[in-house]
Protein backbone atom coordinates (compact mmCIF):
# COMPACT_ATOMS: atom_id res chain seq x y z
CA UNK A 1 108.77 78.29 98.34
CA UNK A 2 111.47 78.90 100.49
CA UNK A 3 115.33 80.33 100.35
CA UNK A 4 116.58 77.33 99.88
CA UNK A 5 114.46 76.03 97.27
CA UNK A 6 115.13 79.13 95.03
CA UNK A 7 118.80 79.07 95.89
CA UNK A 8 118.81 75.51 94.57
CA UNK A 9 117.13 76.00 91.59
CA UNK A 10 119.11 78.93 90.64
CA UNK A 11 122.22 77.13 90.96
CA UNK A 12 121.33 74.26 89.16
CA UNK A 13 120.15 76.76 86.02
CA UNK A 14 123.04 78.38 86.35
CA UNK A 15 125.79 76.41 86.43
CA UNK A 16 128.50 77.84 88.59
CA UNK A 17 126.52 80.59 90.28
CA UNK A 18 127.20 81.08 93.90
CA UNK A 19 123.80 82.71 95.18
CA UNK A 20 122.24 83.66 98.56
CA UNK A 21 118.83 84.11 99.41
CA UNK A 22 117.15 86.12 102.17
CA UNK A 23 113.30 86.45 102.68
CA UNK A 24 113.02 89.44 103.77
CA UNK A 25 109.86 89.92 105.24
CA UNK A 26 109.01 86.51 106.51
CA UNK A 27 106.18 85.73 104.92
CA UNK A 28 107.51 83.35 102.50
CA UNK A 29 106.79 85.47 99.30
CA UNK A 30 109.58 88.21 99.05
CA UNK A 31 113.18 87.67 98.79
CA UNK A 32 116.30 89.49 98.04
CA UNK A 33 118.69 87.15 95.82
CA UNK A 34 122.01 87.84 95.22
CA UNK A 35 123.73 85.88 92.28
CA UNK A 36 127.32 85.76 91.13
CA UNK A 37 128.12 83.49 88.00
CA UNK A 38 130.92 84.28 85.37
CA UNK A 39 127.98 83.35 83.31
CA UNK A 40 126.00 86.96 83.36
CA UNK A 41 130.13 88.26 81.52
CA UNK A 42 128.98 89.90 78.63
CA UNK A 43 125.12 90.16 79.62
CA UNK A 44 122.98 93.55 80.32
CA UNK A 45 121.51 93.58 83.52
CA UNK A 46 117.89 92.81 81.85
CA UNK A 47 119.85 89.57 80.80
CA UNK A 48 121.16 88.58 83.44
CA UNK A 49 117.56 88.97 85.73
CA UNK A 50 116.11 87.15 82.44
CA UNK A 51 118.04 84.23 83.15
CA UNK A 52 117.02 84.26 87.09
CA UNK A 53 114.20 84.19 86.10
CA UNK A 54 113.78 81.63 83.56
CA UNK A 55 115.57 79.43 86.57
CA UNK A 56 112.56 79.97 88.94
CA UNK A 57 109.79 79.48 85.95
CA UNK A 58 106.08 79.25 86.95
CA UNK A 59 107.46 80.60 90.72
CA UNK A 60 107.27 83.83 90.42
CA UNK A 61 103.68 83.97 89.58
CA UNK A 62 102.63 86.87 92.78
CA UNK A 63 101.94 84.42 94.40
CA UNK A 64 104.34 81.73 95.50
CA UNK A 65 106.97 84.44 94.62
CA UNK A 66 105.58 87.87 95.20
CA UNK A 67 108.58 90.52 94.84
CA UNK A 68 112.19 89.49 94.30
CA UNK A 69 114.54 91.85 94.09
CA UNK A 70 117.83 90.70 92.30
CA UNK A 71 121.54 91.79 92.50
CA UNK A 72 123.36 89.99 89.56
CA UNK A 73 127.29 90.08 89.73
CA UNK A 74 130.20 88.55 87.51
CA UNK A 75 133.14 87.21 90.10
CA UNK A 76 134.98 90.21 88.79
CA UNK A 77 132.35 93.07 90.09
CA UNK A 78 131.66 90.77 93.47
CA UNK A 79 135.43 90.52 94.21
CA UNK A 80 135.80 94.64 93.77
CA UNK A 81 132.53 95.14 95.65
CA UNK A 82 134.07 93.52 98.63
């Protein structure tokens, strides 16, 4: 799977979400993913990576996803983390 396919598949889960996506060893099977969506307002952080990954389904299996480590903003905490 690459970036773009998880960045895609977030977003359409997610509607709204801005997110980036960097593999970050270059194998293919790790990625950091950032995602900001006023959707997460209101949601723990276990929430919020809950509905990441509900987005990406069967993916992250340790296999075709491996390790994904997830930064989950509202537009409010992005725009004051700038």
């Amino acid at each position: 799977m690459t970036a773009g396919e998880i960045q895609k598949q977030i977003e359409a889960s997610i509607g709204g979400a801005t997110v980036e996506v960097r593999d970050y060893t270059g194998t293919g099977d790790h990625f950091e993913v950032r995602v900001v969506a006023s959707a997460f307002e209101g949601k723990t952080p276990v929430q919020r990576h809950q509905m990441v990954y509900a987005a990406l389904g069967a993916s992250v299996d340790g296999r075709t996803i491996h390790a994904l480590a997830l930064k989950t903003l509202t537009p409010q905490q992005a725009a004051s983390a700038r």
